[in-house]
Protein backbone atom coordinates (compact mmCIF):
# COMPACT_ATOMS: atom_id res chain seq x y z
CA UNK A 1 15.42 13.72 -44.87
CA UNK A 2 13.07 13.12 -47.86
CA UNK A 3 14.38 11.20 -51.46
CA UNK A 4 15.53 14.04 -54.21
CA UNK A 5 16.47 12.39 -57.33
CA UNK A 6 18.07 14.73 -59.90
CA UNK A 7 19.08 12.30 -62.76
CA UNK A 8 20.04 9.06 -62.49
CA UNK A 9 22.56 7.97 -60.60
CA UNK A 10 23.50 4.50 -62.09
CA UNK A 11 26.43 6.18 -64.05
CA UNK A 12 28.06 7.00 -61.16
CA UNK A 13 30.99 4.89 -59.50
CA UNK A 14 29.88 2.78 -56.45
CA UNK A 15 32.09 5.05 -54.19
CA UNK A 16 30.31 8.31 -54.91
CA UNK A 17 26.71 6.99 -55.44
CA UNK A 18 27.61 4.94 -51.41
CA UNK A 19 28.91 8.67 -50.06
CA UNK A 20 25.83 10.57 -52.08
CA UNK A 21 23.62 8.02 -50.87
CA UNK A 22 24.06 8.78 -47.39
CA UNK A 23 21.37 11.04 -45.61
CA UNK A 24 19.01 10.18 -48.85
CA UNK A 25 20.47 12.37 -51.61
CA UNK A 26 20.50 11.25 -55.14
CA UNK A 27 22.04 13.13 -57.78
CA UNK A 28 23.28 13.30 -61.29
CA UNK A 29 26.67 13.27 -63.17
CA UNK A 30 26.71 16.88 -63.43
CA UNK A 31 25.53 17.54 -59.96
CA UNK A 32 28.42 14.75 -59.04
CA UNK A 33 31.31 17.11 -61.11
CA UNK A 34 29.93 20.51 -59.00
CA UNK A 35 30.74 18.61 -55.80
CA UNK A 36 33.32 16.79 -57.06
CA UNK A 37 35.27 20.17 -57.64
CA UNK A 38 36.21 18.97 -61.24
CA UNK A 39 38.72 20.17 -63.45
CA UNK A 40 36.68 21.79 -65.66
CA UNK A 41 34.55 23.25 -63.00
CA UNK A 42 37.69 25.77 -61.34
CA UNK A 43 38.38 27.48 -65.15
CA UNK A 44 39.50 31.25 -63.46
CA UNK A 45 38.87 34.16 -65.14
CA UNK A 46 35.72 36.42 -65.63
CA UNK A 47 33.53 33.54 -66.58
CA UNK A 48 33.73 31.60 -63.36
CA UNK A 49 33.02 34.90 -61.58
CA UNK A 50 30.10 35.82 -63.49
CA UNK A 51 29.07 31.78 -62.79
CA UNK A 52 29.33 32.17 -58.85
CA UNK A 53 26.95 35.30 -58.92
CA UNK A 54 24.82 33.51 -60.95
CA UNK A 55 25.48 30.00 -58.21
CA UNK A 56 24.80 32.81 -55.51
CA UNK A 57 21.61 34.60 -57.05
CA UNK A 58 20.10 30.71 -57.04
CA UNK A 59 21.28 29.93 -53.47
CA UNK A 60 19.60 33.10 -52.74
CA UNK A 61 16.59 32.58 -53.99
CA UNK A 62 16.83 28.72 -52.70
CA UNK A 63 17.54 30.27 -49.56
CA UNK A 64 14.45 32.10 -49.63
CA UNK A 65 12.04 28.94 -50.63
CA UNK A 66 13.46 27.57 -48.09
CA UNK A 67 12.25 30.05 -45.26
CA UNK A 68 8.79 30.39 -47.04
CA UNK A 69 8.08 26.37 -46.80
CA UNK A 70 9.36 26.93 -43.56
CA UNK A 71 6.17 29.71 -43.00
CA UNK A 72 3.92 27.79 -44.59
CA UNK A 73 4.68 24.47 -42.23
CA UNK A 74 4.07 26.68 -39.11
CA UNK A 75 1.34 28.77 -40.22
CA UNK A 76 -1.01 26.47 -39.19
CA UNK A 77 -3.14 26.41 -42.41
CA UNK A 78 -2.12 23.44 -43.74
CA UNK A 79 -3.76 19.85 -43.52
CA UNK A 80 -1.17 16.90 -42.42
CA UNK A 81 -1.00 15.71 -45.51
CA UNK A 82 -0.35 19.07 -47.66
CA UNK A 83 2.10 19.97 -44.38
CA UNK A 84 4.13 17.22 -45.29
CA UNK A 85 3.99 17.87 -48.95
CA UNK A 86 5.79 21.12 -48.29
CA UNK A 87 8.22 20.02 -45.82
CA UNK A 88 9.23 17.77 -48.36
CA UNK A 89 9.46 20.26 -50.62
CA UNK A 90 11.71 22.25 -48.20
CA UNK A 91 13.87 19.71 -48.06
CA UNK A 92 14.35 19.43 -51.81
CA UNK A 93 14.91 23.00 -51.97
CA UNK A 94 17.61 22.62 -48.75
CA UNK A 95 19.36 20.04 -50.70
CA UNK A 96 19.67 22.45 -53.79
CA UNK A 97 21.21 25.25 -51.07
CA UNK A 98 23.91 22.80 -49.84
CA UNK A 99 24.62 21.49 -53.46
CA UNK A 100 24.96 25.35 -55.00
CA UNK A 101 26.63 26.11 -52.03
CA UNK A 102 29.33 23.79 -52.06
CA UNK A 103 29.69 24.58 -56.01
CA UNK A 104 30.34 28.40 -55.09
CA UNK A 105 32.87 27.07 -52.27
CA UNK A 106 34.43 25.00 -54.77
CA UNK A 107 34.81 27.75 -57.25
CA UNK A 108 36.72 29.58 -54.79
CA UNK A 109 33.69 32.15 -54.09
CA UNK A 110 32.08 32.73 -51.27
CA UNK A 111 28.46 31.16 -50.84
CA UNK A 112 25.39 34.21 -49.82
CA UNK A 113 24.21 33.17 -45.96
CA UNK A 114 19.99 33.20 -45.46
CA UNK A 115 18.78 36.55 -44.57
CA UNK A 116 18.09 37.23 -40.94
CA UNK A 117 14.67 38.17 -42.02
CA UNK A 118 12.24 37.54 -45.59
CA UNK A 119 9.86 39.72 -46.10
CA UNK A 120 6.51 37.64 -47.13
CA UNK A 121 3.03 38.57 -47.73
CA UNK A 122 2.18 37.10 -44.69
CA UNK A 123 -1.19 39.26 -44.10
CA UNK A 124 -2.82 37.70 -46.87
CA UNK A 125 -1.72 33.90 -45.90
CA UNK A 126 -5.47 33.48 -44.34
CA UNK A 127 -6.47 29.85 -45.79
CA UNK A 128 -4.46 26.53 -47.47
CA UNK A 129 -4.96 27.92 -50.67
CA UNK A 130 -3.78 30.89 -50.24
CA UNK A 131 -0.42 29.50 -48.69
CA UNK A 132 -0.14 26.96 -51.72
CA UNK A 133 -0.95 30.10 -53.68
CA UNK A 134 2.26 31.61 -52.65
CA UNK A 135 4.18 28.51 -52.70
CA UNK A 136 3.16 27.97 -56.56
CA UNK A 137 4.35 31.78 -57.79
CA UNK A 138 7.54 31.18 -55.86
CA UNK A 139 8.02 28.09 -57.67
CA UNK A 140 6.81 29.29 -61.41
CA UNK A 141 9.35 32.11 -60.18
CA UNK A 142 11.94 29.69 -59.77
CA UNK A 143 11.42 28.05 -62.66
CA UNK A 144 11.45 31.45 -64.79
CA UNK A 145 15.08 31.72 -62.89
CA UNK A 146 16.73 28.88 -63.81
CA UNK A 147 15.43 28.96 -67.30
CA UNK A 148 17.17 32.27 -67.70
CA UNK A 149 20.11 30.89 -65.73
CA UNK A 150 20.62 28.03 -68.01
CA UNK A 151 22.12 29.76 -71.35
CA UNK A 152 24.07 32.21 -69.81
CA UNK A 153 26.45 29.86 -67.66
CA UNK A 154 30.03 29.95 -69.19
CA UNK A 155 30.33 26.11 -67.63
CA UNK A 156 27.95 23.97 -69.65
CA UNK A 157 28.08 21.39 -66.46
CA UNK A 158 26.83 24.15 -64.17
CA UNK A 159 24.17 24.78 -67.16
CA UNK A 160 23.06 20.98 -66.87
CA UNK A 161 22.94 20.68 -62.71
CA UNK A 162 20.90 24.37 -63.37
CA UNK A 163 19.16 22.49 -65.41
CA UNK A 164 18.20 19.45 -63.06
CA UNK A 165 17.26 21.85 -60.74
CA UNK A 166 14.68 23.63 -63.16
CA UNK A 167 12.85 20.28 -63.66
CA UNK A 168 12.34 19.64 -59.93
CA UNK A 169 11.39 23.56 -59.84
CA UNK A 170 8.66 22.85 -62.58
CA UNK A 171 7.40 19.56 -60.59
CA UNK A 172 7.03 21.14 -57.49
CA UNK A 173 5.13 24.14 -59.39
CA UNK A 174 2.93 21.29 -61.26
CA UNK A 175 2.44 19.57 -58.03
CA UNK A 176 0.77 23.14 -56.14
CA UNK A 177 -1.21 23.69 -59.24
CA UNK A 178 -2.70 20.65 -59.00
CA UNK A 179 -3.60 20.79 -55.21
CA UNK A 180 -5.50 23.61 -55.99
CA UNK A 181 -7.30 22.58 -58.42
CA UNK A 182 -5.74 24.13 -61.58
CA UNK A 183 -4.55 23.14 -64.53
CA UNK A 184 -0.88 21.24 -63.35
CA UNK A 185 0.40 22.21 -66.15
CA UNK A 186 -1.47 25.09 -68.60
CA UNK A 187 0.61 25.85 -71.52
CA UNK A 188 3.39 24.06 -73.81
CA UNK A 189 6.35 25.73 -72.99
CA UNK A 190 7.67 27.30 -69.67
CA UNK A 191 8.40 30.96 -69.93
């Protein structure tokens, strides 16, 4: 399992960074209270409803990233060392799943299973670039998602994990852009 650092973890207690630290995950205080299963996390009502669909539109789409790294690895366009780039990336975007996952769980919904089939444009997948192509709008996509998500959490600590999760979102979209040969990162501000 590859390294995915949201945050740093030096403000957590040495019992929770030892457990989070097993299998190579590394995450924030905020992504610490969502599994944690705070207080402040199980408020009731309809704001932690709206919250879970908006936990479950993410795992979703997570859910979905997941299956299209997973298309890309086996298409056999990819060099070794972009291959491994995206399996890495896959596994940040697995770790996200299990993390949003668990949150819905903890907020007493119930957490959206993978499709049994994604429909991808997998007729015009013909070359590298064309698979890192696709990879890079599903990230910008992601990062348009989580941007929107952001505000309109009632939970401000589900806003900051979102949050976390839209800067690895942006790097991954920085890093695609940049194996293409574009501009990693074109304009200012992220829209």
């Amino acid at each position: 399992m590859s390294f995915l650092t949201i945050g740093a973890c030096t403000r957590a207690r040495p019992g929770r960074r030892a457990f989070l630290g097993q299998g190579g995950l590394l995450l924030s205080g905020a992504a610490v209270a969502l599994l944690a299963g705070r207080d402040a996390l199980a408020k009731g009502g309809k704001a932690q409803e709206s919250d879970v669909r908006i936990l479950n539109t993410a795992l979703g789409a997570e859910l979905e990233a997941i299956a299209a790294y997973q298309l890309g690895a086996e298409s056999g366009l990819l060099q070794k060392p972009v291959r491994e780039l995206a399996l890495s990336f896959q596994g940040h975007h697995k770790a996200h799943a299990e993390l949003l996952s668990k949150t819905v769980a903890s907020l007493g919904g119930r957490p959206v299973a993978p499709k049994d089939k994604y429909v991808f444009p997998t007729s015009t997948l013909k070359s590298q670039a064309d698979v890192l192509r696709f990879a890079a709008a599903l990230e910008k996509g992601a990062v348009s998602a989580y941007l929107g998500a952001v505000p309109v959490f009632d939970n401000r600590e589900l806003a900051k994990a979102a949050a976390s999760i839209l800067g690895d979102e942006a790097m991954h979209w920085a890093v695609l852009r940049q194996a293409l040969g574009e501009n990693p990162v074109p304009d200012a501000f992220v829209s």
